[in-house]
PDB file of N, CA and C in Angstrom:
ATOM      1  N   UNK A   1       0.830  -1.177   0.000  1.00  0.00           N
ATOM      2  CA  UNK A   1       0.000   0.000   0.000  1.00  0.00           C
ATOM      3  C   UNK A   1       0.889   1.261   0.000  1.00  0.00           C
ATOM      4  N   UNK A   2       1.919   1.127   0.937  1.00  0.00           N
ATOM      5  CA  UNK A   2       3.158   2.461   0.655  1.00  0.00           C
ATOM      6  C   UNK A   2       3.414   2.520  -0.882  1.00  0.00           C
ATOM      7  N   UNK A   3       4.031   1.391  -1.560  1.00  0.00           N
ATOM      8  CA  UNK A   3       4.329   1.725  -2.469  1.00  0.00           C
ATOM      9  C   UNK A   3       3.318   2.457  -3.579  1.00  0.00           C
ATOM     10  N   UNK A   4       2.342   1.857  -3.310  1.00  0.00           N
ATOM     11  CA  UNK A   4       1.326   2.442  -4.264  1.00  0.00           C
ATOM     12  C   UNK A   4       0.992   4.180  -3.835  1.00  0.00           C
ATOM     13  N   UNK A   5       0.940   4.163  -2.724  1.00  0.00           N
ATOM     14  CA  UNK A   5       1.202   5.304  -2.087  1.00  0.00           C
ATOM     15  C   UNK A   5       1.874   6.487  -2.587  1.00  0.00           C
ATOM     16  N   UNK A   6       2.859   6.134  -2.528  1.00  0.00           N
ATOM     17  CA  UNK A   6       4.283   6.783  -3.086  1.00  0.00           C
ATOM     18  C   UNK A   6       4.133   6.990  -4.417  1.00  0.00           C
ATOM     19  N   UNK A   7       3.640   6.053  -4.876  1.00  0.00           N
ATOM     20  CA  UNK A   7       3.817   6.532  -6.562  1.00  0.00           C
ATOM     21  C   UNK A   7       2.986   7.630  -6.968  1.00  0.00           C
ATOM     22  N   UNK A   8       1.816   7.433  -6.453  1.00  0.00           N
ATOM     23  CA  UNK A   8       0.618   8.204  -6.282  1.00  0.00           C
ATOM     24  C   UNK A   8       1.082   9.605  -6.028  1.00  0.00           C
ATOM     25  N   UNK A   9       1.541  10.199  -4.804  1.00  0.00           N
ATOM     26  CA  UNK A   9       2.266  10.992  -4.472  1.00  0.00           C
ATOM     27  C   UNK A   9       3.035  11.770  -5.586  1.00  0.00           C
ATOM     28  N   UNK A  10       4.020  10.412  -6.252  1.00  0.00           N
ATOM     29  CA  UNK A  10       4.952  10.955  -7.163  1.00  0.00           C
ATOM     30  C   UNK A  10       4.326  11.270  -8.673  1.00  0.00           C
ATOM     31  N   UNK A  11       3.467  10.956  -8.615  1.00  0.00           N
ATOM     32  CA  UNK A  11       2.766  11.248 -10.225  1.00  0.00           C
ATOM     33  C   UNK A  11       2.120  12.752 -10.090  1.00  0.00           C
ATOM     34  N   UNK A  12       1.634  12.820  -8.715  1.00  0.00           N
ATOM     35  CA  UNK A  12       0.465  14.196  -8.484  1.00  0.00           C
ATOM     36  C   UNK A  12       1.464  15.078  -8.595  1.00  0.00           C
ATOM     37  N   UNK A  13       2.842  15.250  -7.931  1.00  0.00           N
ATOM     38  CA  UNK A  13       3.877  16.007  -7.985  1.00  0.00           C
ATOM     39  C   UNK A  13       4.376  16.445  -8.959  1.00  0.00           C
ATOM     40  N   UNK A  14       4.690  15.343 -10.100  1.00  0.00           N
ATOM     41  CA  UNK A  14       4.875  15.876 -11.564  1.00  0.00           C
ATOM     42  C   UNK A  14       4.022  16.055 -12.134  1.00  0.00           C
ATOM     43  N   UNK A  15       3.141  16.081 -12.321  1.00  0.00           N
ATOM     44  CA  UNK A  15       1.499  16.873 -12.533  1.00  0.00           C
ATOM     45  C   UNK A  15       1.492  18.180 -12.440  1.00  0.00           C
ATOM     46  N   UNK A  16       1.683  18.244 -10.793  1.00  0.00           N
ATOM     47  CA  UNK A  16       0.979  19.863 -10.617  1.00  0.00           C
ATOM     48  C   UNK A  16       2.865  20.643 -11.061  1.00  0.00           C
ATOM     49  N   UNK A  17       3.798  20.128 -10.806  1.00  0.00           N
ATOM     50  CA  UNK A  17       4.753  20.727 -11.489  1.00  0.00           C
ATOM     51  C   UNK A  17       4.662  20.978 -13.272  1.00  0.00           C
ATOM     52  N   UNK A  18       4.152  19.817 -13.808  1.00  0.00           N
ATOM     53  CA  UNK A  18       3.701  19.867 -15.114  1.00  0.00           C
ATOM     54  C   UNK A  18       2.703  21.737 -15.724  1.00  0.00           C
ATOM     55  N   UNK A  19       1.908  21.197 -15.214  1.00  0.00           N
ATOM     56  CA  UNK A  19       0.450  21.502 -14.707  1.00  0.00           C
ATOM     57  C   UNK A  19       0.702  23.051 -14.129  1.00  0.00           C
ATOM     58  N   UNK A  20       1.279  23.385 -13.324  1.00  0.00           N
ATOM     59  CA  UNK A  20       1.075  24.690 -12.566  1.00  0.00           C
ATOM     60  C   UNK A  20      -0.518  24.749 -11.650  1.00  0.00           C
ATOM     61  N   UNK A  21      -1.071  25.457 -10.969  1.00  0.00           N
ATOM     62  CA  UNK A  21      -2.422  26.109 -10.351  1.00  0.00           C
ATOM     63  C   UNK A  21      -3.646  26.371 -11.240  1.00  0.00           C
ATOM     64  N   UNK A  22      -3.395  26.125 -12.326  1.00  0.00           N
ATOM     65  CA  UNK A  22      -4.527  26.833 -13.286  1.00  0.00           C
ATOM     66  C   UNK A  22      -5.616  25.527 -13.538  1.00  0.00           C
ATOM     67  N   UNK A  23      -6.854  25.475 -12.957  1.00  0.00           N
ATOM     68  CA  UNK A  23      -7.349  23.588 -13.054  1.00  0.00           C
ATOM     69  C   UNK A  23      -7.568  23.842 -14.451  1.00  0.00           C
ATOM     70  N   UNK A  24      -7.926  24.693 -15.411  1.00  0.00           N
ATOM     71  CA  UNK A  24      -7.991  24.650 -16.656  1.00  0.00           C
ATOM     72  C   UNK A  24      -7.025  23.688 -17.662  1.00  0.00           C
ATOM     73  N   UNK A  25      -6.138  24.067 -17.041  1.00  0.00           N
ATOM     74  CA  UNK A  25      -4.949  23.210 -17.603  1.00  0.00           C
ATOM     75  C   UNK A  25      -5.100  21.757 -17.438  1.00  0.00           C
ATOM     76  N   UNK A  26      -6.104  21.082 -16.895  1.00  0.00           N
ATOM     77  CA  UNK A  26      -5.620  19.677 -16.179  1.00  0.00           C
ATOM     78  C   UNK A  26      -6.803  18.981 -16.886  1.00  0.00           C
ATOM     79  N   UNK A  27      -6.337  17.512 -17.647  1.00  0.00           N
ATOM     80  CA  UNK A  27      -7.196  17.110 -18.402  1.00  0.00           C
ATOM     81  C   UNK A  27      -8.257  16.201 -17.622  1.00  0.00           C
ATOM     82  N   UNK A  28      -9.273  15.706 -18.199  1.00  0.00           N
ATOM     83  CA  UNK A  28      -9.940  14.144 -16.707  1.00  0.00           C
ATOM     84  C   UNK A  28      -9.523  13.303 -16.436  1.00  0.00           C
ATOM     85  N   UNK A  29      -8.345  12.791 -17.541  1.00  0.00           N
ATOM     86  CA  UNK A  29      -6.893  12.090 -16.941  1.00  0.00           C
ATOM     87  C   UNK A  29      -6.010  12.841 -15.390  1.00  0.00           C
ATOM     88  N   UNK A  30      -5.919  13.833 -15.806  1.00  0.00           N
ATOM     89  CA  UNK A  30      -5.524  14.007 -14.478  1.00  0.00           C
ATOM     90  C   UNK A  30      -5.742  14.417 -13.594  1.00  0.00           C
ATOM     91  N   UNK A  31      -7.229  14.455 -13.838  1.00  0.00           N
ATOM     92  CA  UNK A  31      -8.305  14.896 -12.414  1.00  0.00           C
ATOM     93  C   UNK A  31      -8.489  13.539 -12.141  1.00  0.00           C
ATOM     94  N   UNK A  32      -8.174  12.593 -12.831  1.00  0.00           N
ATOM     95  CA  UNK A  32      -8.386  11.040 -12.561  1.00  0.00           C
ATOM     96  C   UNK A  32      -7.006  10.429 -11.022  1.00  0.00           C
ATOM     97  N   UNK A  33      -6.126  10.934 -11.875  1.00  0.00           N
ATOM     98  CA  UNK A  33      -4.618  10.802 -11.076  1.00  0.00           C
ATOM     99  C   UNK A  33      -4.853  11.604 -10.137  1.00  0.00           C
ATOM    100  N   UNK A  34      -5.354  13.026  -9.783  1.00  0.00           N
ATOM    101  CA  UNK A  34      -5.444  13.748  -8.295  1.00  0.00           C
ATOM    102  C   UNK A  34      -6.418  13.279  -7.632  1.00  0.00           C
ATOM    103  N   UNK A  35      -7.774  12.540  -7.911  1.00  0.00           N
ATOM    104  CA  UNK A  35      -8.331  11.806  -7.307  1.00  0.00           C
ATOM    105  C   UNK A  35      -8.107  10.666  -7.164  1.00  0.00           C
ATOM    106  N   UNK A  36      -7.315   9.507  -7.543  1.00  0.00           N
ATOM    107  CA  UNK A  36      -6.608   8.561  -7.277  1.00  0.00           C
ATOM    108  C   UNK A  36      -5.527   8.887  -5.762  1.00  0.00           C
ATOM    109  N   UNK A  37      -5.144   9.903  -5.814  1.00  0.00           N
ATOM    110  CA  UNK A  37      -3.808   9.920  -4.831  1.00  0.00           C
ATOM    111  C   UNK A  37      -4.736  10.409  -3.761  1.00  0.00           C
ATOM    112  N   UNK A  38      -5.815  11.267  -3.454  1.00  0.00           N
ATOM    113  CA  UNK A  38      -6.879  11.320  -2.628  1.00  0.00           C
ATOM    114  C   UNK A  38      -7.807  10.169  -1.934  1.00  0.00           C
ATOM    115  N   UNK A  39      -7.698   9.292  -2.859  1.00  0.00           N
ATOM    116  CA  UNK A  39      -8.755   7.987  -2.550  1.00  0.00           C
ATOM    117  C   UNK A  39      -7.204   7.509  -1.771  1.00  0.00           C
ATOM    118  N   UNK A  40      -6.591   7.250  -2.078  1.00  0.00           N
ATOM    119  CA  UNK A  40      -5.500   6.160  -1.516  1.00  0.00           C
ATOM    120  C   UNK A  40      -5.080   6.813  -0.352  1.00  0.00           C
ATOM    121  N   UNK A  41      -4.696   8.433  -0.325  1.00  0.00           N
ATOM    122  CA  UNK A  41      -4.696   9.009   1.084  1.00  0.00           C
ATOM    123  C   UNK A  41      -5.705   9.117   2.490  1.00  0.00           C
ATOM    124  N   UNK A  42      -6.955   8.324   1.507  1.00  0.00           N
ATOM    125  CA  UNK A  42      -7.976   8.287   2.825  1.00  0.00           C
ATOM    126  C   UNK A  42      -7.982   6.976   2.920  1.00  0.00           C
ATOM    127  N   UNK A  43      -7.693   5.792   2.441  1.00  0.00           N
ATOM    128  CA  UNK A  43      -7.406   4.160   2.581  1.00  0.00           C
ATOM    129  C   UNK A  43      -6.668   4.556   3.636  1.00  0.00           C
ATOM    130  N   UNK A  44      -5.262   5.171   3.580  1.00  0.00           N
ATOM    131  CA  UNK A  44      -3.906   5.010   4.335  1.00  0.00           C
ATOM    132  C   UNK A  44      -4.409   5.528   5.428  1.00  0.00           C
ATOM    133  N   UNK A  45      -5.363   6.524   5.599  1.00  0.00           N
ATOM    134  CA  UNK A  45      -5.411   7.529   6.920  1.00  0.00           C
ATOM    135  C   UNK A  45      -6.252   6.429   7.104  1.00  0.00           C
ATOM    136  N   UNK A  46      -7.814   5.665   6.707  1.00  0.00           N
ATOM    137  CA  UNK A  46      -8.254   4.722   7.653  1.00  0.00           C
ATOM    138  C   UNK A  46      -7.601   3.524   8.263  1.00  0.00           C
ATOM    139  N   UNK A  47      -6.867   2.917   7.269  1.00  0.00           N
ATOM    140  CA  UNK A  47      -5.823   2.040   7.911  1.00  0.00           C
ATOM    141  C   UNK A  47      -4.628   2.447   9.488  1.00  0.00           C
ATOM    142  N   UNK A  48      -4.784   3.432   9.327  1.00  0.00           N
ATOM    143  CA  UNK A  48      -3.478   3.846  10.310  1.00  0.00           C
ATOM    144  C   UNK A  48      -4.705   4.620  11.603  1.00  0.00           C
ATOM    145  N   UNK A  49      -5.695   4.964  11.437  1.00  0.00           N
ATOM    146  CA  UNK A  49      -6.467   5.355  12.476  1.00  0.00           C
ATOM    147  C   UNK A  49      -7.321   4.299  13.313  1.00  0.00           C
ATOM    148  N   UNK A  50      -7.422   3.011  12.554  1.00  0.00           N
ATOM    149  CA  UNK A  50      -8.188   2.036  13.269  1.00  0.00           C
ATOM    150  C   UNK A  50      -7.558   1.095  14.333  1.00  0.00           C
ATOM    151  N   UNK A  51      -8.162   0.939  15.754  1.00  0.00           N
ATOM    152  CA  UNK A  51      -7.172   0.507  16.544  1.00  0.00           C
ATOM    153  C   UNK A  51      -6.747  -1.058  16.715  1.00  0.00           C
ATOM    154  N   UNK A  52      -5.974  -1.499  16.339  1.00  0.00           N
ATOM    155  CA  UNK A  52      -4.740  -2.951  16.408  1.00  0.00           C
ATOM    156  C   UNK A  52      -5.094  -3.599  17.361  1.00  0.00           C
ATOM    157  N   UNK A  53      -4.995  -3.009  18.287  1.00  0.00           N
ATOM    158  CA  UNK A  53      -5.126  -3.783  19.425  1.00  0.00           C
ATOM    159  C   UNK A  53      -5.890  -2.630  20.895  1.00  0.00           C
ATOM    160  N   UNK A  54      -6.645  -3.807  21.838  1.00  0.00           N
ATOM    161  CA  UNK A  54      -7.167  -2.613  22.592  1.00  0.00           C
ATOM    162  C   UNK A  54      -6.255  -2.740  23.763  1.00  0.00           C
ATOM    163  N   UNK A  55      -7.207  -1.754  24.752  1.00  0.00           N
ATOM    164  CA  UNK A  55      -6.221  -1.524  26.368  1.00  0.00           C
ATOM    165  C   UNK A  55      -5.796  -2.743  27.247  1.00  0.00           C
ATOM    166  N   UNK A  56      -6.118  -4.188  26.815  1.00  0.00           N
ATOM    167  CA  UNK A  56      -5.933  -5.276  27.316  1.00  0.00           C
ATOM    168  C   UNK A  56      -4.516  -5.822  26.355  1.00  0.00           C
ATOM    169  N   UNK A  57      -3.874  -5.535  24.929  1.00  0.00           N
ATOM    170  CA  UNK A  57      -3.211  -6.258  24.485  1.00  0.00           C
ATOM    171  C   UNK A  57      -3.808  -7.120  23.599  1.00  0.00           C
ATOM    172  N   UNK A  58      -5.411  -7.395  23.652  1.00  0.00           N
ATOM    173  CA  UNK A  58      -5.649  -8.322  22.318  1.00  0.00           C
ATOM    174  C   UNK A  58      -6.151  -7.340  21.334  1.00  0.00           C
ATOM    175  N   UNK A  59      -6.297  -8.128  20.193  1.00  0.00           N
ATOM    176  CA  UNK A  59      -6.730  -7.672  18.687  1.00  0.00           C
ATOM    177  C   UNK A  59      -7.917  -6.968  19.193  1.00  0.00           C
ATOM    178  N   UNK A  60      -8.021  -6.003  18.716  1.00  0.00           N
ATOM    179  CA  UNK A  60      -9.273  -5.431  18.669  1.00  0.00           C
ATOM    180  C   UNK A  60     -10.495  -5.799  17.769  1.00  0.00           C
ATOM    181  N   UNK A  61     -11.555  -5.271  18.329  1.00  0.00           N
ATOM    182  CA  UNK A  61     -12.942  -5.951  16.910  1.00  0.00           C
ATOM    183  C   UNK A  61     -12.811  -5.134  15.608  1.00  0.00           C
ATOM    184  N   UNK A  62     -12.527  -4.160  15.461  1.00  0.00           N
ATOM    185  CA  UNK A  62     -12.380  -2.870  14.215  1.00  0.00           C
ATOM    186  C   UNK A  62     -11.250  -3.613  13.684  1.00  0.00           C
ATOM    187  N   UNK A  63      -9.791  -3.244  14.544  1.00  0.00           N
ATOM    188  CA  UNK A  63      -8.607  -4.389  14.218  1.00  0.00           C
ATOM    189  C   UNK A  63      -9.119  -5.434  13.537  1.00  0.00           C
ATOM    190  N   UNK A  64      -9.550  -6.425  13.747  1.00  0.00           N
ATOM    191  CA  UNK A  64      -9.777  -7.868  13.493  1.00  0.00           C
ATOM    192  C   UNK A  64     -10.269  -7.238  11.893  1.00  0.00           C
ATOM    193  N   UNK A  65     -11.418  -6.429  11.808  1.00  0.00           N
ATOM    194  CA  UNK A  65     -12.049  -6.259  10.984  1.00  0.00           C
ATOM    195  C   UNK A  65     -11.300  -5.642   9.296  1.00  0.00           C
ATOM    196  N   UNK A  66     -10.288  -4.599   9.881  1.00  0.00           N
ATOM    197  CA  UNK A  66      -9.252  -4.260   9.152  1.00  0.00           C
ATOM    198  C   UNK A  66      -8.291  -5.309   8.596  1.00  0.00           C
ATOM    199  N   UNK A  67      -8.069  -5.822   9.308  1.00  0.00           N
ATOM    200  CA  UNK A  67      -6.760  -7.099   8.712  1.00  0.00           C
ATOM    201  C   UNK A  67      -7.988  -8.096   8.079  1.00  0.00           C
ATOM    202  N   UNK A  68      -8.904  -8.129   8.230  1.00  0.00           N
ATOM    203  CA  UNK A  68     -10.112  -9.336   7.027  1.00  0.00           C
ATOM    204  C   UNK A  68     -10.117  -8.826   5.884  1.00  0.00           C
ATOM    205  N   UNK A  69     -10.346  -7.323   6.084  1.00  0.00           N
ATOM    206  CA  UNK A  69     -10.346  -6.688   4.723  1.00  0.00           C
ATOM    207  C   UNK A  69      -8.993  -5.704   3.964  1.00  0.00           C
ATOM    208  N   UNK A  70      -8.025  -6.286   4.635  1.00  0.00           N
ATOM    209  CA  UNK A  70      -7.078  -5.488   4.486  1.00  0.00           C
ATOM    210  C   UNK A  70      -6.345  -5.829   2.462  1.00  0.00           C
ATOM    211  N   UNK A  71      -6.642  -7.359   2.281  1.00  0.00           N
ATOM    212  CA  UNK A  71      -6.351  -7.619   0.855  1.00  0.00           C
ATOM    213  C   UNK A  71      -7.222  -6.785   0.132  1.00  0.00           C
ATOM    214  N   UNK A  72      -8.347  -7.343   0.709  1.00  0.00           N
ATOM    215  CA  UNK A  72      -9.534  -5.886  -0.577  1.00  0.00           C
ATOM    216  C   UNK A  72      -9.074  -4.555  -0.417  1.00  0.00           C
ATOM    217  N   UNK A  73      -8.669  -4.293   0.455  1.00  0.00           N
ATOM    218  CA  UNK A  73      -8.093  -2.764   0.517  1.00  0.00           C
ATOM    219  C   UNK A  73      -6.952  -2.593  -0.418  1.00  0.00           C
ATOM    220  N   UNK A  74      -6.065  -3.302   0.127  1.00  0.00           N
ATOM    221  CA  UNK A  74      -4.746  -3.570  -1.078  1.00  0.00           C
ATOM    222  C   UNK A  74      -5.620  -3.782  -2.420  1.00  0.00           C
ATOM    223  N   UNK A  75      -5.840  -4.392  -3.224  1.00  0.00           N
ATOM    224  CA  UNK A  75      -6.652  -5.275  -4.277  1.00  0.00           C
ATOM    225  C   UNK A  75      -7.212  -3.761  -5.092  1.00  0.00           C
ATOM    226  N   UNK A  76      -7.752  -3.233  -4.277  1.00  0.00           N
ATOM    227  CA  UNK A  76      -8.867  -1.777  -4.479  1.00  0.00           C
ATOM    228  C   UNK A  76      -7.439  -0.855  -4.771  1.00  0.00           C
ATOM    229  N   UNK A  77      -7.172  -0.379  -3.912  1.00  0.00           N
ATOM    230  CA  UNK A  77      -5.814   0.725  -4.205  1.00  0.00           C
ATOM    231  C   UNK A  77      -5.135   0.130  -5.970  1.00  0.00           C
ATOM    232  N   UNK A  78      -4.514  -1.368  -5.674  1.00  0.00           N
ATOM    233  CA  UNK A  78      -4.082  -1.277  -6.999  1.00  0.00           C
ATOM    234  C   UNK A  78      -4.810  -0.897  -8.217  1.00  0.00           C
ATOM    235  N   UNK A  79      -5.812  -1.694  -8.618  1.00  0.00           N
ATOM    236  CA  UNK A  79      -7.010  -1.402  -9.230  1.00  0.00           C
ATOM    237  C   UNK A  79      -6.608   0.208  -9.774  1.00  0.00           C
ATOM    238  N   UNK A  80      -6.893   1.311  -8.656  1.00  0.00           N
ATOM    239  CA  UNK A  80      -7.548   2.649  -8.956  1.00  0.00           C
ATOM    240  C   UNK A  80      -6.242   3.279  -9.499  1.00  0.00           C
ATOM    241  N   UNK A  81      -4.905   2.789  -8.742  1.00  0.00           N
ATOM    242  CA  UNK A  81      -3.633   2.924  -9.403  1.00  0.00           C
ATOM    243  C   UNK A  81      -3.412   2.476 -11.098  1.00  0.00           C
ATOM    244  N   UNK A  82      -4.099   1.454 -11.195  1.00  0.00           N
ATOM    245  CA  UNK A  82      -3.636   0.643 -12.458  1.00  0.00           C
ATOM    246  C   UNK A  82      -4.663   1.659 -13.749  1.00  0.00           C
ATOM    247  N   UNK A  83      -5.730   1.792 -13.274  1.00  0.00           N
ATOM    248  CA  UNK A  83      -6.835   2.837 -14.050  1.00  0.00           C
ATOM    249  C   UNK A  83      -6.787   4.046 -14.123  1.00  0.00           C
ATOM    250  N   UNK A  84      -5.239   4.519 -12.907  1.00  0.00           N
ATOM    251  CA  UNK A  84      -5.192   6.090 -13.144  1.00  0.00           C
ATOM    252  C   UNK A  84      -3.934   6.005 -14.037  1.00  0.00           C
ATOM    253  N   UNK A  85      -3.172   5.027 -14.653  1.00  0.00           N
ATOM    254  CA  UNK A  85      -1.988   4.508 -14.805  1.00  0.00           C
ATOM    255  C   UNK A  85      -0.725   5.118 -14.212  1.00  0.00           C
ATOM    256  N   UNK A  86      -0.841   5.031 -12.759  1.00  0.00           N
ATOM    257  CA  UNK A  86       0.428   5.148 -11.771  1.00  0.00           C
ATOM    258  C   UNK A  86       0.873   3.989 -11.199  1.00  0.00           C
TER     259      UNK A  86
END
């Protein structure tokens, strides 16, 4: 998921360096790619906000729930990566 992450990151970067501030300039390809690196920045922020484990040391129920769906999460990110082609 980092990596996909990262690339994401690195494509929006040469974009808006491409690109400059003007959204005129930016085709639905790459309103495709700035919403791609948006979708994957809110995967990463739910992944990293849901709690692992609770105040006892075991797995948590949300936890538990995250790591069941954590391939579809992966699976999904690539996907939106592969369709934004990053």
């Amino acid at each position: 998921m980092n990596l996909l992450f990262t690339r994401a990151i690195a494509a929006c970067d040469q974009l808006i360096q491409e690109k400059g501030t003007d959204k005129c300039a930016y085709t639905d390809e790459d309103v495709n790619i700035l919403m791609t690196c948006a979708n994957l920045a809110g995967a990463v922020c739910t992944i990293l906000t849901v709690p692992i484990m609770d105040s006892q040391g075991k797995i948590a129920e949300n936890g538990q729930e995250l790591i069941a769906s954590g391939v579809e999460l992966f699976t999904e990110a690539q996907s939106m990566c592969l369709e934004a082609g990053i």
